[in-house]
Protein backbone atom coordinates (compact mmCIF):
# COMPACT_ATOMS: atom_id res chain seq x y z
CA UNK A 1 -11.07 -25.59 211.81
CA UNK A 2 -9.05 -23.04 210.19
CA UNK A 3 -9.92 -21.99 206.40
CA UNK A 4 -6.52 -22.52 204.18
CA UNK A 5 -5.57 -19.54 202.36
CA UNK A 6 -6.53 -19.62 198.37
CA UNK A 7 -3.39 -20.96 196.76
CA UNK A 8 -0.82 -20.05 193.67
CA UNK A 9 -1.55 -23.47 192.08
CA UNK A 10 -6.00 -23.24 192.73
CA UNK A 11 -5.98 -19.80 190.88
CA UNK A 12 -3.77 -20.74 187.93
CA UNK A 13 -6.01 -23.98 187.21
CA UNK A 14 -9.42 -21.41 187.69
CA UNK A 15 -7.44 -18.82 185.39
CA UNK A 16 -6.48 -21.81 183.03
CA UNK A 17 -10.08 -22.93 183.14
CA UNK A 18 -11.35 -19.57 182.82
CA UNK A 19 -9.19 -18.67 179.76
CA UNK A 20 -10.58 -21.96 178.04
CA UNK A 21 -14.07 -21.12 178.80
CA UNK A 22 -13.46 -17.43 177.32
CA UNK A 23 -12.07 -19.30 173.78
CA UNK A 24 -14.70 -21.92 173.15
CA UNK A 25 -16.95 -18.81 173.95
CA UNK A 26 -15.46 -16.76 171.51
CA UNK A 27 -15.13 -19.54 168.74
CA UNK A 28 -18.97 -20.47 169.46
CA UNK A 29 -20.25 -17.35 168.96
CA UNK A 30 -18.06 -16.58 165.70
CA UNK A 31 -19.53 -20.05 164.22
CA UNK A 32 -23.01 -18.42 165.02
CA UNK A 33 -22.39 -15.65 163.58
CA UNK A 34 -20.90 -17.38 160.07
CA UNK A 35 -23.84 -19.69 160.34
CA UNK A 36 -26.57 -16.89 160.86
CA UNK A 37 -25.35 -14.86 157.92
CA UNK A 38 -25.24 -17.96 156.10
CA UNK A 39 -29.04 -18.29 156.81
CA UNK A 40 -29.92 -15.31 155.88
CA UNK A 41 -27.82 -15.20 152.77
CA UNK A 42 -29.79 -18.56 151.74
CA UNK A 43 -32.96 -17.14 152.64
CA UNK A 44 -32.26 -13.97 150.34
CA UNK A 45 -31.64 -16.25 147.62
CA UNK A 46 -34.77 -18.20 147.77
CA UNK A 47 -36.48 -14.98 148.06
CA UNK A 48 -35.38 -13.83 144.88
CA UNK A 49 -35.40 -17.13 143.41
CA UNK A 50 -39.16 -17.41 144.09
CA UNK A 51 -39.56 -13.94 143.16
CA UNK A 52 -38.33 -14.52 139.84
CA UNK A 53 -40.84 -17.46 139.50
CA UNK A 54 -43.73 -15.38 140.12
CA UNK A 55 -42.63 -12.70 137.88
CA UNK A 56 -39.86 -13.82 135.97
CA UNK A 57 -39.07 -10.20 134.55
CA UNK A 58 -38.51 -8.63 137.98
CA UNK A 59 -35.31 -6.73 137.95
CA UNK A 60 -35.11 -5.81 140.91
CA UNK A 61 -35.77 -9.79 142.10
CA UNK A 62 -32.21 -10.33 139.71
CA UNK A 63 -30.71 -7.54 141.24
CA UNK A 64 -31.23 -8.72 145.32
CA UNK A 65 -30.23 -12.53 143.62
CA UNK A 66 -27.00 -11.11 142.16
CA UNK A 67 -26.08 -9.30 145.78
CA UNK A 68 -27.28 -12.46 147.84
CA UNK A 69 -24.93 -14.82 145.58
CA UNK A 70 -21.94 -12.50 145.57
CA UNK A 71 -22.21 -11.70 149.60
CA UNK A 72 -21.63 -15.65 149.21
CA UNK A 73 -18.76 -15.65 147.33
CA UNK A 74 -21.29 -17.34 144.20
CA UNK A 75 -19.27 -14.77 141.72
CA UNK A 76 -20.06 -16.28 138.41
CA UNK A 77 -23.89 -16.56 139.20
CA UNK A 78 -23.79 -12.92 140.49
CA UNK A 79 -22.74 -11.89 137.10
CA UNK A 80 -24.95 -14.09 135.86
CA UNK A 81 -27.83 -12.51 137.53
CA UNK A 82 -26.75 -9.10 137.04
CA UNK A 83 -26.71 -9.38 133.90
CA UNK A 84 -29.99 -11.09 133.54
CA UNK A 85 -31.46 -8.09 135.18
CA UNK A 86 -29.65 -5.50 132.65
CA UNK A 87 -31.22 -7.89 130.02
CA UNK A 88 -34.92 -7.97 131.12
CA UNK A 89 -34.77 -4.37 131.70
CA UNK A 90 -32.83 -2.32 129.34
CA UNK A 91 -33.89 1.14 130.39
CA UNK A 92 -31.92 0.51 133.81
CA UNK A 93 -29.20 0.44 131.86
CA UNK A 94 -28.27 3.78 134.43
CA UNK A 95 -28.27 1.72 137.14
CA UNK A 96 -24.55 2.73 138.36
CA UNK A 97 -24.78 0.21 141.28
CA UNK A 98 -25.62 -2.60 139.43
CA UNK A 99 -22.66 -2.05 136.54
CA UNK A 100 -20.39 -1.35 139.65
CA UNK A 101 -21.14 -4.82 141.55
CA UNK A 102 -21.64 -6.37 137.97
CA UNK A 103 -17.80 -4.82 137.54
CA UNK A 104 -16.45 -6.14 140.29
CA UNK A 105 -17.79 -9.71 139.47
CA UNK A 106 -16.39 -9.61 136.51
CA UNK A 107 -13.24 -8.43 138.14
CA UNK A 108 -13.52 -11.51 140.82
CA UNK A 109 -14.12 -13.93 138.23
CA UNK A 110 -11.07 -12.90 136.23
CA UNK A 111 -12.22 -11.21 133.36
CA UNK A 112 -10.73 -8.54 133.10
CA UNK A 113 -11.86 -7.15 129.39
CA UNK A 114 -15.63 -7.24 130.34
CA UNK A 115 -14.53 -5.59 134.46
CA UNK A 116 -13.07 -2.89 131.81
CA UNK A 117 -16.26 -2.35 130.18
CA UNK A 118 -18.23 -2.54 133.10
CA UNK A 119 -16.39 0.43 135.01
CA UNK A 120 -16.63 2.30 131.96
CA UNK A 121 -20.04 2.10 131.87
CA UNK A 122 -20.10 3.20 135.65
CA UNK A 123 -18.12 6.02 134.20
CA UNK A 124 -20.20 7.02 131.50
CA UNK A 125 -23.45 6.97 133.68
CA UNK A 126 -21.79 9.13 136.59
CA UNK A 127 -18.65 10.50 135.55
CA UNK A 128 -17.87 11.65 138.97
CA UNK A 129 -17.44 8.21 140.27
CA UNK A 130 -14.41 7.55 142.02
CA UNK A 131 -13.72 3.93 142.90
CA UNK A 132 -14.30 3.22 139.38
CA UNK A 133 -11.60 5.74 138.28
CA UNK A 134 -9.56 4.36 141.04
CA UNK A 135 -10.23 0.79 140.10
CA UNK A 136 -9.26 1.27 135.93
CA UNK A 137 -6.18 3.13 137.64
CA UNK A 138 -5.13 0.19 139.52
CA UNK A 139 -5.81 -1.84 136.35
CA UNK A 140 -3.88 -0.27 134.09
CA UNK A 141 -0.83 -0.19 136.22
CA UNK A 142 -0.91 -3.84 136.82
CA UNK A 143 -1.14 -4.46 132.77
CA UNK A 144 1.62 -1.82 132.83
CA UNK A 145 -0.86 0.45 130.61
CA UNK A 146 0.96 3.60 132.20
CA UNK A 147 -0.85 6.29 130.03
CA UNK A 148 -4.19 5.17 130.72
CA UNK A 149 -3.32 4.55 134.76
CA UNK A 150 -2.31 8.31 135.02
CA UNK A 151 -5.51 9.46 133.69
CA UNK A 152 -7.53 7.38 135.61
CA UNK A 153 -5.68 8.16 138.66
CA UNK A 154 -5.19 11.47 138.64
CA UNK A 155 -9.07 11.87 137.70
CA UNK A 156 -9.61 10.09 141.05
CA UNK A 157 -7.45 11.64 143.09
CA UNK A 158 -9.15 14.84 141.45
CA UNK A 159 -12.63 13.74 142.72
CA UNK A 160 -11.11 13.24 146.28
CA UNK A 161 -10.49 9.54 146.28
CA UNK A 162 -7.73 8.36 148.42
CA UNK A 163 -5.29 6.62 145.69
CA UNK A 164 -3.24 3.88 147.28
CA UNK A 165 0.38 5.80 146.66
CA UNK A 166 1.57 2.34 145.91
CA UNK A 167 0.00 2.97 142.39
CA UNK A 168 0.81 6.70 142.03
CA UNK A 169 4.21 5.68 142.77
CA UNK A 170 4.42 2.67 140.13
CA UNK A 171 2.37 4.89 137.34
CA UNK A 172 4.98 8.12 137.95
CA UNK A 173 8.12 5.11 137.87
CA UNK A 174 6.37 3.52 134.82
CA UNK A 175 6.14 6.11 132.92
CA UNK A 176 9.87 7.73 133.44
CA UNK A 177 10.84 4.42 132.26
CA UNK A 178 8.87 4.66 129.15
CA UNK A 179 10.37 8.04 128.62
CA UNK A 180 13.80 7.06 129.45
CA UNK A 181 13.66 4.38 126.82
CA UNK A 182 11.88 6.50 124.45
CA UNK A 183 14.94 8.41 123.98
C-alpha cells in the first residue's frame, strides 16, 4: 500500500488549527497575567489595610496603600491615602516621591489646582526635578499660561529632560501671539 503524499488542503487545516491554538494561547496567558497582577495588587492592599489596623499611624503602611490603589486605577483613594500618610507624619513632608505620585493623582482625578501645588512642592523639596518641571510645563500650555510654560520648560529642558517639542513648539507660538497682539 502506497503512503499518499501530505496534501495542500491537510496542511492549511493543521496551519489553520495551529494558528488558533497559538491565539487562545496568547489570549490565555494575557488573562493570567491581568488576573495575577490583579492578585497581587489586592493582596498589597490588604497588607496595608491590616497594617494600618495594627498601627494605624504607619506611614509607610499609607504610602504602599496609596501605590497599591493607584497601580489599580483606585485614583481618588490613592490621594486619599497619600495624603493620610503626609497627615500622620508631618516631618515626611520631604518625601519627593510621595508629593510626586500624590501629584499625579491629583492630576488623574482632575484637579488640577491641588496637581499644581503638589508639583510645586516636588519642586521646592528637590529643585532639580525634572518631570515635575516638565509636567507644570505641559500644564501651563494647555491653560494657555504661556509665561509660566516657558519657565517651566526651559528649566526642564535645562536639567536634561526630553521636552515633548509638541509643547516647546505651542509655548514659542503662544507667546509670539501674545506679543503680536500686545502691540
Amino acid at each position: 500500500m502506497e503512503k499518499k503524499p501530505f496534501s495542500f488542503r491537510s496542511f492549511t487545516v493543521f496551519l489553520i488549527i495551529g494558528i488558533f491554538i497559538i491565539i487562545v494561547l496568547v489570549i490565555s496567558c494575557d488573562k493570567i497575567v491581568k488576573l495575577t497582577k490583579e492578585r497581587r495588587l489586592n493582596k498589597r492592599i490588604a497588607n496595608a489595610e491590616k497594617s494600618i489596623k495594627d498601627n494605624p499611624a504607619n506611614y509607610e503602611a499609607y504610602r504602599e496603600l496609596g501605590r497599591a490603589y493607584a497601580a489599580k486605577g483606585l485614583n481618588e483613594k490613592a490621594v486619599l491615602a497619600y495624603n493620610k500618610a503626609v497627615k500622620i507624619n508631618p516631618e515626611k513632608d520631604t518625601d519627593e516621591d510621595l508629593h510626586y505620585r500624590l501629584a499625579t493623582q491629583y492630576g488623574a482625578n482632575g484637579d488640577s489646582d491641588n496637581m499644581v501645588l503638589e508639583f510645586k512642592k516636588v519642586i521646592a523639596i528637590n529643585p532639580k526635578h525634572a518631570k515635575a518641571y516638565n509636567y507644570l510645563c505641559e500644564y501651563y500650555c494647555v491653560t494657555k499660561q504661556y509665561d509660566l510654560a516657558k519657565q517651566y520648560c526651559d528649566k526642564a529642558v535645562e536639567l536634561g529632560y526630553g521636552v515633548d517639542p509638541f509643547y516647546l513648539e505651542r509655548v514659542e507660538a503662544g507667546l509670539k501671539a501674545k506679543e503680536a497682539s500686545a502691540q
